[in-house]
Protein backbone atom coordinates (compact mmCIF):
# COMPACT_ATOMS: atom_id res chain seq x y z
CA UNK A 1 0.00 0.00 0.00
CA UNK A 2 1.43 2.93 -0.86
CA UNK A 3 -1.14 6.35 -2.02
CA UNK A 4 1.54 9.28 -1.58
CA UNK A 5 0.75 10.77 -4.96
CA UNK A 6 -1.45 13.77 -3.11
CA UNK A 7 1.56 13.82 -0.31
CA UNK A 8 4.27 13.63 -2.89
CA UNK A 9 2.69 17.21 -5.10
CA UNK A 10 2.57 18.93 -1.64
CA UNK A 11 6.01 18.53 -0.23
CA UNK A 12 6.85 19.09 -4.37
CA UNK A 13 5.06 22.47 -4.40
CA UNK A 14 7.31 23.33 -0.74
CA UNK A 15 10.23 21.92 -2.49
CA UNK A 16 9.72 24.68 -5.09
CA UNK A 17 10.15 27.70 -2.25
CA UNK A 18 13.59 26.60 -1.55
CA UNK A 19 16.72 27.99 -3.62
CA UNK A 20 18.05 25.21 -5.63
CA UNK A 21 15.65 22.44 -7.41
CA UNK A 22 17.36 20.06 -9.83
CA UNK A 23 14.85 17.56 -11.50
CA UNK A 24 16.48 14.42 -12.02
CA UNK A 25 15.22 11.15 -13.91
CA UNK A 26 14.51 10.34 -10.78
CA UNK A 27 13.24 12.89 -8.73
CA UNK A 28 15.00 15.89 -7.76
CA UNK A 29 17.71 17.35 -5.77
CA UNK A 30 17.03 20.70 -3.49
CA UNK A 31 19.24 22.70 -1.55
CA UNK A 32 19.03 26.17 0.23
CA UNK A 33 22.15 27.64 1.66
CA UNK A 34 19.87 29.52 3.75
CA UNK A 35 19.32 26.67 6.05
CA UNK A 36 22.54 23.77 5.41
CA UNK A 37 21.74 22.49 9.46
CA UNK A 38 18.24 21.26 7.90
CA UNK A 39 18.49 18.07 5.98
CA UNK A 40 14.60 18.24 4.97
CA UNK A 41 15.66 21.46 2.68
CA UNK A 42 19.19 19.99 1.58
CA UNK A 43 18.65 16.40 0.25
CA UNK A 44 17.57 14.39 -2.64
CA UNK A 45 13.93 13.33 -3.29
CA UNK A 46 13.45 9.96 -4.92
CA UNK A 47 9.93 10.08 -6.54
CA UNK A 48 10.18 6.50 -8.76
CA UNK A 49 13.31 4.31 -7.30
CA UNK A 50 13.05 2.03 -10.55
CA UNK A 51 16.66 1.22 -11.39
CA UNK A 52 18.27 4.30 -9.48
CA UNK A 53 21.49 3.97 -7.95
CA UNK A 54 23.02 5.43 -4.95
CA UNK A 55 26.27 6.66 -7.11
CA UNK A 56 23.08 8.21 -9.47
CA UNK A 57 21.53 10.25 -6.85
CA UNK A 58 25.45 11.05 -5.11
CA UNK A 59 26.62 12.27 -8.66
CA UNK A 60 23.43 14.75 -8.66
CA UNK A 61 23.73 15.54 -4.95
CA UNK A 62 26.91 15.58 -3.68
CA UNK A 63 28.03 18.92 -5.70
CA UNK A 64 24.50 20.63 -4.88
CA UNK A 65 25.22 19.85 -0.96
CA UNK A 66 28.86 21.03 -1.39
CA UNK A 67 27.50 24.10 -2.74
CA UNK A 68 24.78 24.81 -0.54
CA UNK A 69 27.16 24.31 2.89
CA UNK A 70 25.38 21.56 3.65
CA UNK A 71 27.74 18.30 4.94
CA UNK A 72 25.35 15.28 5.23
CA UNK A 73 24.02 13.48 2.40
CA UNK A 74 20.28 13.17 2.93
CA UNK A 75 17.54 10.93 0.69
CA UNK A 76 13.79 10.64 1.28
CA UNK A 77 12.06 7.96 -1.19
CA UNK A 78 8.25 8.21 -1.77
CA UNK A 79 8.43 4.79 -3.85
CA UNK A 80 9.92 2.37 -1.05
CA UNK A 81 9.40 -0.70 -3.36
CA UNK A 82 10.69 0.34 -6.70
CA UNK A 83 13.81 1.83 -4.10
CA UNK A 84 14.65 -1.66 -2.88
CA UNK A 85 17.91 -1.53 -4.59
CA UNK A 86 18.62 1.61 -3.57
CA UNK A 87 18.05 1.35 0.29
CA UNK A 88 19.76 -2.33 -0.06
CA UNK A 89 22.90 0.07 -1.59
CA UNK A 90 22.67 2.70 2.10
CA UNK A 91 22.15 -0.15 4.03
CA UNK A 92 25.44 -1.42 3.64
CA UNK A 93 27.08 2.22 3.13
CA UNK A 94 25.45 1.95 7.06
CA UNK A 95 22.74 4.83 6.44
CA UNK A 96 21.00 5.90 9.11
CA UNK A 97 17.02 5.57 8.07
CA UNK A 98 13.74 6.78 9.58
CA UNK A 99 10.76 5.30 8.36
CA UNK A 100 7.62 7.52 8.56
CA UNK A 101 3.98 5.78 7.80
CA UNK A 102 2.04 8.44 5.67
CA UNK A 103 -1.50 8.48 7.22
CA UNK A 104 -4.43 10.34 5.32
CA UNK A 105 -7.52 10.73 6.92
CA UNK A 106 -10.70 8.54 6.33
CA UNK A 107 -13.23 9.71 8.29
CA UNK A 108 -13.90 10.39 11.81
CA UNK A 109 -12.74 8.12 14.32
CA UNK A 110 -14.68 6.69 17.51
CA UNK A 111 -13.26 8.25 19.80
CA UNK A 112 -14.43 11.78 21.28
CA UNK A 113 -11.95 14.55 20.23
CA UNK A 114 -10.57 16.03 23.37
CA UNK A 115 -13.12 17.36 24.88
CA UNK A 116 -12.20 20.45 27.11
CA UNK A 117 -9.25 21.93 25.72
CA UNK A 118 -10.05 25.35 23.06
CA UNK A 119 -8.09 25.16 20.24
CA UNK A 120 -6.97 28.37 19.00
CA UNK A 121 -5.41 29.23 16.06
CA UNK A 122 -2.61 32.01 15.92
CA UNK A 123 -3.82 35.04 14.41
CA UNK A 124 -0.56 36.99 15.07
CA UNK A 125 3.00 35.75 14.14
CA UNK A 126 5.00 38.10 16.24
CA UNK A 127 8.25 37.63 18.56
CA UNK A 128 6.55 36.08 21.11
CA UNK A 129 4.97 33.44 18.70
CA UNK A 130 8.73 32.55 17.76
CA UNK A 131 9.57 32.76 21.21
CA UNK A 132 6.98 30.20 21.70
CA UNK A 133 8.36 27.99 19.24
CA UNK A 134 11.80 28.04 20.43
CA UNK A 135 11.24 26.94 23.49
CA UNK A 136 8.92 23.67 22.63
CA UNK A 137 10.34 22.51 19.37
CA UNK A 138 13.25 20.67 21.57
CA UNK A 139 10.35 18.25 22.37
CA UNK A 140 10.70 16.98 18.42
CA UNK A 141 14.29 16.80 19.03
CA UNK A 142 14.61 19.89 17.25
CA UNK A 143 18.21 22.15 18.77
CA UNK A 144 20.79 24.07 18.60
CA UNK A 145 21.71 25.15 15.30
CA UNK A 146 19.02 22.91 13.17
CA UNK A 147 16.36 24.93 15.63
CA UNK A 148 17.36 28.73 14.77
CA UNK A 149 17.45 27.43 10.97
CA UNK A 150 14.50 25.65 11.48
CA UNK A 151 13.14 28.86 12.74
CA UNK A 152 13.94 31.10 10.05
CA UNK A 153 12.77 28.67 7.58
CA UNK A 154 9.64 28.26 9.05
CA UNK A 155 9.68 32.51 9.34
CA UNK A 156 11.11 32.72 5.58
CA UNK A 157 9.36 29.76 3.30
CA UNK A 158 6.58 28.56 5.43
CA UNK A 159 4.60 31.70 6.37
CA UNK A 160 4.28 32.94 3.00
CA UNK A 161 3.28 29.39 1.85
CA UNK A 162 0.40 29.68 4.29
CA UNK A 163 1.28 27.84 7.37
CA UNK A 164 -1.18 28.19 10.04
CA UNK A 165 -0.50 26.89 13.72
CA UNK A 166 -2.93 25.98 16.28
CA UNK A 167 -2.27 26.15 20.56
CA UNK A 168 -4.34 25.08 23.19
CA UNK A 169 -3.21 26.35 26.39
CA UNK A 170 -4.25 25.36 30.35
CA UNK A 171 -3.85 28.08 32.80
CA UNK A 172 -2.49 30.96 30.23
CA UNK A 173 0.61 28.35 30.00
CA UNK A 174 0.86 26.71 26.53
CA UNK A 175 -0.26 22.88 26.73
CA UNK A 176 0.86 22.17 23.24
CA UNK A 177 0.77 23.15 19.52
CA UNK A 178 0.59 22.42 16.26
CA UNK A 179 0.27 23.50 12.63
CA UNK A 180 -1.68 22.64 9.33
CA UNK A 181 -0.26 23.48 5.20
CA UNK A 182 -2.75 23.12 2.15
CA UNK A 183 -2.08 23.31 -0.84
CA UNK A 184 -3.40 22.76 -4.51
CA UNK A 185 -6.07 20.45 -3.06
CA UNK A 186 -3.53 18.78 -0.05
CA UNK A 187 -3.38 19.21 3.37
CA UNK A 188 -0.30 18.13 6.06
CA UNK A 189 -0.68 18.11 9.96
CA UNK A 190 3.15 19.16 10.76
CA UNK A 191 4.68 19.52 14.24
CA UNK A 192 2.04 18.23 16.89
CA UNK A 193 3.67 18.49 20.11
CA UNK A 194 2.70 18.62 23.78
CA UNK A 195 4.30 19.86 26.47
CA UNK A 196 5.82 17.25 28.95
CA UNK A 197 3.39 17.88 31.93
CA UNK A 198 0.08 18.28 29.45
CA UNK A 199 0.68 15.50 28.41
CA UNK A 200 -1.65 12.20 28.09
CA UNK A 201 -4.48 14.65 28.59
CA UNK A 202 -6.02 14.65 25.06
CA UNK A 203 -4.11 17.72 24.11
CA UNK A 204 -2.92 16.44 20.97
CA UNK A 205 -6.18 14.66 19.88
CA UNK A 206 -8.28 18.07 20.82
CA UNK A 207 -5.15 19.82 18.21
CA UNK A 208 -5.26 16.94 15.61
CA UNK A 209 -8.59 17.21 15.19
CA UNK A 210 -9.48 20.88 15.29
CA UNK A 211 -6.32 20.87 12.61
CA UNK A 212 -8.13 18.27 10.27
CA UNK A 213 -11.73 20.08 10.09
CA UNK A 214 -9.84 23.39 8.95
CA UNK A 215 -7.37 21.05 6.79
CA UNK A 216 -10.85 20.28 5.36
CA UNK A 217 -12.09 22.94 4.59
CA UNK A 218 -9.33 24.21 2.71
CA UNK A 219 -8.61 21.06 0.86
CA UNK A 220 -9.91 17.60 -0.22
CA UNK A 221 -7.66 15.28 1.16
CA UNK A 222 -5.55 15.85 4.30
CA UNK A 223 -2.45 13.53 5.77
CA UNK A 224 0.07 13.36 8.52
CA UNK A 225 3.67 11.55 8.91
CA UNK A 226 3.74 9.11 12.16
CA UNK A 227 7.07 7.52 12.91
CA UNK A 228 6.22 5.66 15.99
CA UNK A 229 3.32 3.43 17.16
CA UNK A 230 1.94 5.26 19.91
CA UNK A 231 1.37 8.22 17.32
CA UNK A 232 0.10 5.68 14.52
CA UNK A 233 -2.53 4.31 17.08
CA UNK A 234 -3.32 7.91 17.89
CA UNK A 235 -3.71 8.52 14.70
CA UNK A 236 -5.81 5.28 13.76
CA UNK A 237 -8.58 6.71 16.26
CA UNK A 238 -9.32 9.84 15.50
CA UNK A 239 -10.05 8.48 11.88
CA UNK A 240 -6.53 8.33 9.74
CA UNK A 241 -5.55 5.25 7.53
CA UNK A 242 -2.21 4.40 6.71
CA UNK A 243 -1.22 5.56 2.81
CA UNK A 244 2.25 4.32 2.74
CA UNK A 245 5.88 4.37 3.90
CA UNK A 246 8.37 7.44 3.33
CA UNK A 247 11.88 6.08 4.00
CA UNK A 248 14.88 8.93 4.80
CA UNK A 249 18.55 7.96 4.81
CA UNK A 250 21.22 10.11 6.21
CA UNK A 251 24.90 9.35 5.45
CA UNK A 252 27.90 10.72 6.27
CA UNK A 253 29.95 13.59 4.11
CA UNK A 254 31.21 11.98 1.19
């Protein structure tokens, strides 16, 4: 099972907002200089992995990451079956992979979404917004120099694309966040996060699904990446299928 063609034109259409797209036979290769700490914005995109080769995609990418600052060589493949060769190929070059399962939504799930917590969306991007930001994104493992580019990507390439975030917040203290893109038909639920001590309280399912009825309404079809099983189950309940499997490898410089 693997649907990503909806996924694939969205993160194709962000792909476009960056500095540096090179199509490829296979794909494409983008960089920014802008951001070189951010492998999601300096890497190599592997849309059909029929017969590609990791010295293919290294000839395209290795100058465009040389160029761009950036010093680890990053691939994401939306076709993880016709890519067998391929991953086989960073396997043994010892490639460090994350698998996320794409998850598009099907319809609501059974479960009651979170009641008690307001969802509010952000109606002002201002310092304190990125202030905000900064100081929850280390719960997705996001730091030090990869957060401040992170940052000004987000403040550079995803505003103007029309990223909208969501908070719900207990006290006046924020209990967690998170953010929705659409585009050309698409929608993505991107950076869900609660706060450690919020947590388990059905902050995220009150954000997921205040995120998918206004992913809804701007779009026809609306997905999410999970990479672990809590999330997936999570996921499952509130009405989300799985579409497929985006594989990312990371090597070394080379």
């Amino acid at each position: 099972m693997n649907d990503l063609a909806p996924l694939l034109r969205l993160f194709t259409a962000l792909d476009e907002r960056l500095v540096r797209v090179q199509p490829t036979p296979w794909g494409a290769v983008v960089t920014d200089p802008r951001y070189p700490a951010i492998h999601d914005v300096n890497y190599a995109r592997v849309d059909d992995g029929s017969g590609v080769t990791l010295a293919d995609v290294e000839a395209a990418l290795v100058p465009a990451l040389h160029a761009s600052g950036a010093s680890q060589l990053h691939m994401a493949t939306f076709d993880p079956v016709g890519s067998r060769p391929l991953l086989d190929e960073l396997e043994a070059a010892r490639a460090r992979f994350t698998y996320d399962t794409a998850m598009r939504f099907a319809g609501p799930g059974p479960e009651p979404p979170g009641a008690g917590h307001i969802v509010e969306e952000i109606d002002r991007i201002d310092d304190a917004f990125w202030a905000e930001q900064r100081a929850v994104l280390p719960e997705l493992d996001i730091r030090g120099d990869v957060l401040e580019q992170y940052l000004d990507w987000q403040r550079d390439v995803l505003v103007p694309f029309g990223k909208r975030w969501f908070v719900v917040r207990e006290q006046g203290r924020l209990a967690g966040t998170g953010a929705l893109v659409a585009h050309d038909g698409v929608a993505y639920v991107d950076d869900v996060v609660t706060v450690p001590d919020a947590r388990r309280r059905g902050v995220a399912r009150a954000l997921v699904t205040r995120i998918v009825s206004e992913g809804l309404r701007a779009a026809e079809e609306v997905f999410l990446l999970a990479d672990e099983p809590d999330p997936i189950r999570l996921y499952g309940r509130l009405g989300f299928v799985e579409a497929g499997l985006v594989i990312g490898a990371v090597l070394a410089s080379r």
